[in-house]
N, C-alpha and C. Protein backbone atom coordinates (compact mmCIF):
# COMPACT_ATOMS: atom_id res chain seq x y z
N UNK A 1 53.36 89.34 71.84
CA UNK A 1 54.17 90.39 72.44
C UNK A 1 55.16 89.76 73.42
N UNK A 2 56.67 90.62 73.53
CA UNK A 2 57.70 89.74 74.74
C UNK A 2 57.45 90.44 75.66
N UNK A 3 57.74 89.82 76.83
CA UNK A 3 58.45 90.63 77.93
C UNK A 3 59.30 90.30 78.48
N UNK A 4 59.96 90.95 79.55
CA UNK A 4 61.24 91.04 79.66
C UNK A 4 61.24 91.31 81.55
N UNK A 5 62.24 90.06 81.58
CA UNK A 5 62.22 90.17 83.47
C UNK A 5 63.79 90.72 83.45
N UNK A 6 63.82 92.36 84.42
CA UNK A 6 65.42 92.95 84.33
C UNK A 6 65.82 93.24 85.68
N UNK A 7 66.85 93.05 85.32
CA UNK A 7 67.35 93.82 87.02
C UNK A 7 68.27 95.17 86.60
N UNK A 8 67.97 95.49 87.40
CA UNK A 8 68.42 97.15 87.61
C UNK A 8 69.72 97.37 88.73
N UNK A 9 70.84 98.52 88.77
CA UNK A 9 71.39 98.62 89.47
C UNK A 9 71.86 99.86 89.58
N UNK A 10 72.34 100.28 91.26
CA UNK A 10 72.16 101.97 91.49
C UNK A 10 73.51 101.67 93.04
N UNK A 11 74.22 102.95 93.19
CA UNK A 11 75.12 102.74 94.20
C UNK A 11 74.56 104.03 95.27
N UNK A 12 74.15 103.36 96.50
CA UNK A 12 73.94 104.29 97.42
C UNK A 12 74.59 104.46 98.46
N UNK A 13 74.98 105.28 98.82
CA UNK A 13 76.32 105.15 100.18
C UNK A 13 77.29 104.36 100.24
N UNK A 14 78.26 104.24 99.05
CA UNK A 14 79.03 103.17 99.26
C UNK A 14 78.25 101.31 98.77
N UNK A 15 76.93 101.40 98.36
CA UNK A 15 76.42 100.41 98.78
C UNK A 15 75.56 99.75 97.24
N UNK A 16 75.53 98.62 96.57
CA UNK A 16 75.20 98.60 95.74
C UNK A 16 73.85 98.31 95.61
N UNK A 17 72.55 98.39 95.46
CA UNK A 17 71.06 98.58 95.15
C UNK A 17 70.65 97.92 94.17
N UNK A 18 70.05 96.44 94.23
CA UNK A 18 69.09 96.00 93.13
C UNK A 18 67.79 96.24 93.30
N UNK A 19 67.19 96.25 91.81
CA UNK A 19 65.91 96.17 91.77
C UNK A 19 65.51 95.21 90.70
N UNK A 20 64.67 94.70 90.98
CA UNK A 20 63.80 93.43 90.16
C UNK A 20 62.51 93.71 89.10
N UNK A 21 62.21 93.71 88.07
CA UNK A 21 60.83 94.27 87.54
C UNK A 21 60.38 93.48 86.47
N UNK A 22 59.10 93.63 85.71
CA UNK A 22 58.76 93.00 84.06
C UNK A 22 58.43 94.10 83.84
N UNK A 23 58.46 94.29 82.23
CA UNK A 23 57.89 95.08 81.06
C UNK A 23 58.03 94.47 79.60
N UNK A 24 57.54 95.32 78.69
CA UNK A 24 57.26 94.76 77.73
C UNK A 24 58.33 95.82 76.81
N UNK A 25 58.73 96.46 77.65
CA UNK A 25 59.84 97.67 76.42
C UNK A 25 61.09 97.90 77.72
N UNK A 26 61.94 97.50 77.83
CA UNK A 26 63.14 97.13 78.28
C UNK A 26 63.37 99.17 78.67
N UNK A 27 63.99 99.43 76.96
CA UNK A 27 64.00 101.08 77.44
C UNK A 27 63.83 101.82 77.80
N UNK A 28 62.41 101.99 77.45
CA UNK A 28 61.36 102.88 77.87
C UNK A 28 61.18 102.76 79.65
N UNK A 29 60.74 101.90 80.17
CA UNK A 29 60.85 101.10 81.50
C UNK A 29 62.22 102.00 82.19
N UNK A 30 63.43 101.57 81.69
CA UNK A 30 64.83 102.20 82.54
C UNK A 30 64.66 103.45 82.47
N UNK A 31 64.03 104.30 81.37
CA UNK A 31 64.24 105.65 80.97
C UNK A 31 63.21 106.12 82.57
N UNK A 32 61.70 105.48 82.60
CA UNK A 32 61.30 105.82 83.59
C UNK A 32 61.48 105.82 84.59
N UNK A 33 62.41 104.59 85.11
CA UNK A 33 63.26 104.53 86.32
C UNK A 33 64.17 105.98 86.80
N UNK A 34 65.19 105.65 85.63
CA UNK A 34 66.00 106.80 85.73
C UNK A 34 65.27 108.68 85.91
N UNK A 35 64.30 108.76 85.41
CA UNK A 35 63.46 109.78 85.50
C UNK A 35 62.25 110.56 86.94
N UNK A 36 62.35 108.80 88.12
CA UNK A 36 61.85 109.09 88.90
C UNK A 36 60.03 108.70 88.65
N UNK A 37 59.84 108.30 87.60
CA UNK A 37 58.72 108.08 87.14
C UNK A 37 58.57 106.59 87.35
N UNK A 38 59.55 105.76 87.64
CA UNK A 38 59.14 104.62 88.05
C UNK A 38 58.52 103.86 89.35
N UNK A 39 59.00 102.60 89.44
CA UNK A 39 58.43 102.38 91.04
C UNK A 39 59.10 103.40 91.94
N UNK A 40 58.18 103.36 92.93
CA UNK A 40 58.56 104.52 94.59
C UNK A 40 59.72 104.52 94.95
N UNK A 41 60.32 102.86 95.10
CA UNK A 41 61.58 102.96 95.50
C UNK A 41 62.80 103.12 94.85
N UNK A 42 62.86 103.42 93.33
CA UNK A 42 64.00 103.51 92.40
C UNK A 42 63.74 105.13 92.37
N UNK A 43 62.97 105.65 92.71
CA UNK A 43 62.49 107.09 92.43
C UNK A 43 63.97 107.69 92.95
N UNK A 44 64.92 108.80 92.32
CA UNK A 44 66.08 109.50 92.38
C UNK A 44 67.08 108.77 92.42
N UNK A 45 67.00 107.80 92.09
CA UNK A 45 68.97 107.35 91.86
C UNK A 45 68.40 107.10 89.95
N UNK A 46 69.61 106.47 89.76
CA UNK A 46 70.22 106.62 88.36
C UNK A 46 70.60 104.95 88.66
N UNK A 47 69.86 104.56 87.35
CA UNK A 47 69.77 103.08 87.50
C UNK A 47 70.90 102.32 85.80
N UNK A 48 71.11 101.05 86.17
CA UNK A 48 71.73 101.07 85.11
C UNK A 48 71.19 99.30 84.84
N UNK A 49 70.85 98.79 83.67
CA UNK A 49 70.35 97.44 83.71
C UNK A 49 71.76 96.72 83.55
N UNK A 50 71.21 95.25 84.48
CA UNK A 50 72.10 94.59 84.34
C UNK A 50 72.05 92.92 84.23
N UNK A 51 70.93 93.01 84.11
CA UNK A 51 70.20 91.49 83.18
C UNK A 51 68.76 92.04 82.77
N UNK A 52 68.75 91.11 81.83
CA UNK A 52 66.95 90.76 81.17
C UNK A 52 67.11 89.80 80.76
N UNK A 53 65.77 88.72 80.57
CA UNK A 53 65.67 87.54 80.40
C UNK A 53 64.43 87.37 79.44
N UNK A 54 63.74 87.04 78.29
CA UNK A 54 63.15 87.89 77.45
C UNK A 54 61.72 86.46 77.54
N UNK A 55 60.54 86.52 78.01
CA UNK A 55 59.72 85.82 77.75
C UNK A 55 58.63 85.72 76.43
N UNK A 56 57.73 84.82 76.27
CA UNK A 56 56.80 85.14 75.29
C UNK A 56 55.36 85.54 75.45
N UNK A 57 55.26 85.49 76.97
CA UNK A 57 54.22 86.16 77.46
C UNK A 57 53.96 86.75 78.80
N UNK A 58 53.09 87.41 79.42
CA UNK A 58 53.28 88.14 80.57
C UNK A 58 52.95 87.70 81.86
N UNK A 59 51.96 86.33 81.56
CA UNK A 59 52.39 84.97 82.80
C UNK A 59 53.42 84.69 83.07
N UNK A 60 53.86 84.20 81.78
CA UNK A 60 55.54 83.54 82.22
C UNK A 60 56.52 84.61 82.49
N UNK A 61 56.67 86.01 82.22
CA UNK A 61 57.70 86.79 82.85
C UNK A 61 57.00 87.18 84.44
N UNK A 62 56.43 87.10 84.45
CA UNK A 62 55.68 87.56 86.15
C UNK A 62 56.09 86.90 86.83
N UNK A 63 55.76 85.27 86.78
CA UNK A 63 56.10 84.00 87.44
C UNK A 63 57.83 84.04 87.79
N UNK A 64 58.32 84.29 86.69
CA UNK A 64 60.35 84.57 86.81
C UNK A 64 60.42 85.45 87.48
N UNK A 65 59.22 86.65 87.60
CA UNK A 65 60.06 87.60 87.89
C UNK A 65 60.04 87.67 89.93
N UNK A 66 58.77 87.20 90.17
CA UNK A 66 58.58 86.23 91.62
C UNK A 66 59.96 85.54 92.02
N UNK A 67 59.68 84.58 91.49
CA UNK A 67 60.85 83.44 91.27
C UNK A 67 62.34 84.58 91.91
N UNK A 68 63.00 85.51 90.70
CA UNK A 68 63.98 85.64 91.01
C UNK A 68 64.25 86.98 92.18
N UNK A 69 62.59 87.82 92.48
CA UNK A 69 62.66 88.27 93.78
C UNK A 69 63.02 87.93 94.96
N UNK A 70 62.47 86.62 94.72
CA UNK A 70 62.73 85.58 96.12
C UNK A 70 64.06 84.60 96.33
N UNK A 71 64.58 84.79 95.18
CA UNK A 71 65.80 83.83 94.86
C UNK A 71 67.42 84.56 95.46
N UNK A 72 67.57 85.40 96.37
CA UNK A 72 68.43 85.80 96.87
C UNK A 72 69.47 85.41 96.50
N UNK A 73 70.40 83.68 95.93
CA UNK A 73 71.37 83.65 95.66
C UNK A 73 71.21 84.17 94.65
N UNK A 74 70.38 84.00 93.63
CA UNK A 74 71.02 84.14 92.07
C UNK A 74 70.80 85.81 92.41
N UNK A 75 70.18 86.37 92.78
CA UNK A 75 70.57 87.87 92.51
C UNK A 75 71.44 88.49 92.91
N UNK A 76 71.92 87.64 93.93
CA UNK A 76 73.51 88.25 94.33
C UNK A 76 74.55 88.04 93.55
N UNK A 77 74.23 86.84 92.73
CA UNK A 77 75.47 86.14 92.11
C UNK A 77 75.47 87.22 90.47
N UNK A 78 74.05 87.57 90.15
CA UNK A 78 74.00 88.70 88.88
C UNK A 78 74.57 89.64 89.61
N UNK A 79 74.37 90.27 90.79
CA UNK A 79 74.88 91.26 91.24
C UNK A 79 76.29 91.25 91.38
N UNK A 80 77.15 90.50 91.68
CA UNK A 80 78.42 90.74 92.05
C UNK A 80 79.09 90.39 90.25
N UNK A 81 78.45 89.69 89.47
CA UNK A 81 78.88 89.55 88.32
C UNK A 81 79.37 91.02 87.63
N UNK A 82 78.10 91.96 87.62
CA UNK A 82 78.01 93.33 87.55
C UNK A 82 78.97 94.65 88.28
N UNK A 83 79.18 94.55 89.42
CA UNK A 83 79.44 95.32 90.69
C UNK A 83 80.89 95.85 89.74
N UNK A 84 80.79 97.35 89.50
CA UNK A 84 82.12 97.59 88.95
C UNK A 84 83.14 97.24 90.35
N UNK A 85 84.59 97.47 90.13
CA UNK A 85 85.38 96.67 90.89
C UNK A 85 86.40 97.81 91.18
């Protein structure tokens, strides 16, 4: 089975909002985001993906997905890649 390390993105006050996650169904996952059914803190905005990185198992996407929680440049640097203009 894959999984999949994504980042998510949402505009709040002027202000742009990442979020970091794994799953094993990319869609399904955003659909719940977007629905409020996801984690606590994506709960009511409207999310839109804007990377995934696709592993072959659910060690190794966990470990990335640590990794790029904590990795502040590179998520800024996906983030501003993204950031409509």
């Amino acid at each position: 089975m894959n999984f999949f390390v994504y980042m998510i993105l949402t505009k709040i006050n002027n202000r742009f909002i990442t979020y970091v996650g794994y799953t094993n169904n990319l869609s399904k996952r955003l659909s719940l985001h977007n629905s409020s059914k996801g984690a606590k803190f994506t709960k009511g905005k409207k999310w839109k993906i804007i990377y995934s990185k696709k592993f072959s198992s659910k060690i190794l996407a966990m470990k990335y997905e640590y990794a790029l929680k904590n990795d502040k440049n590179k998520r800024l640097l996906i983030k501003m890649k993204n950031v409509p203009k």
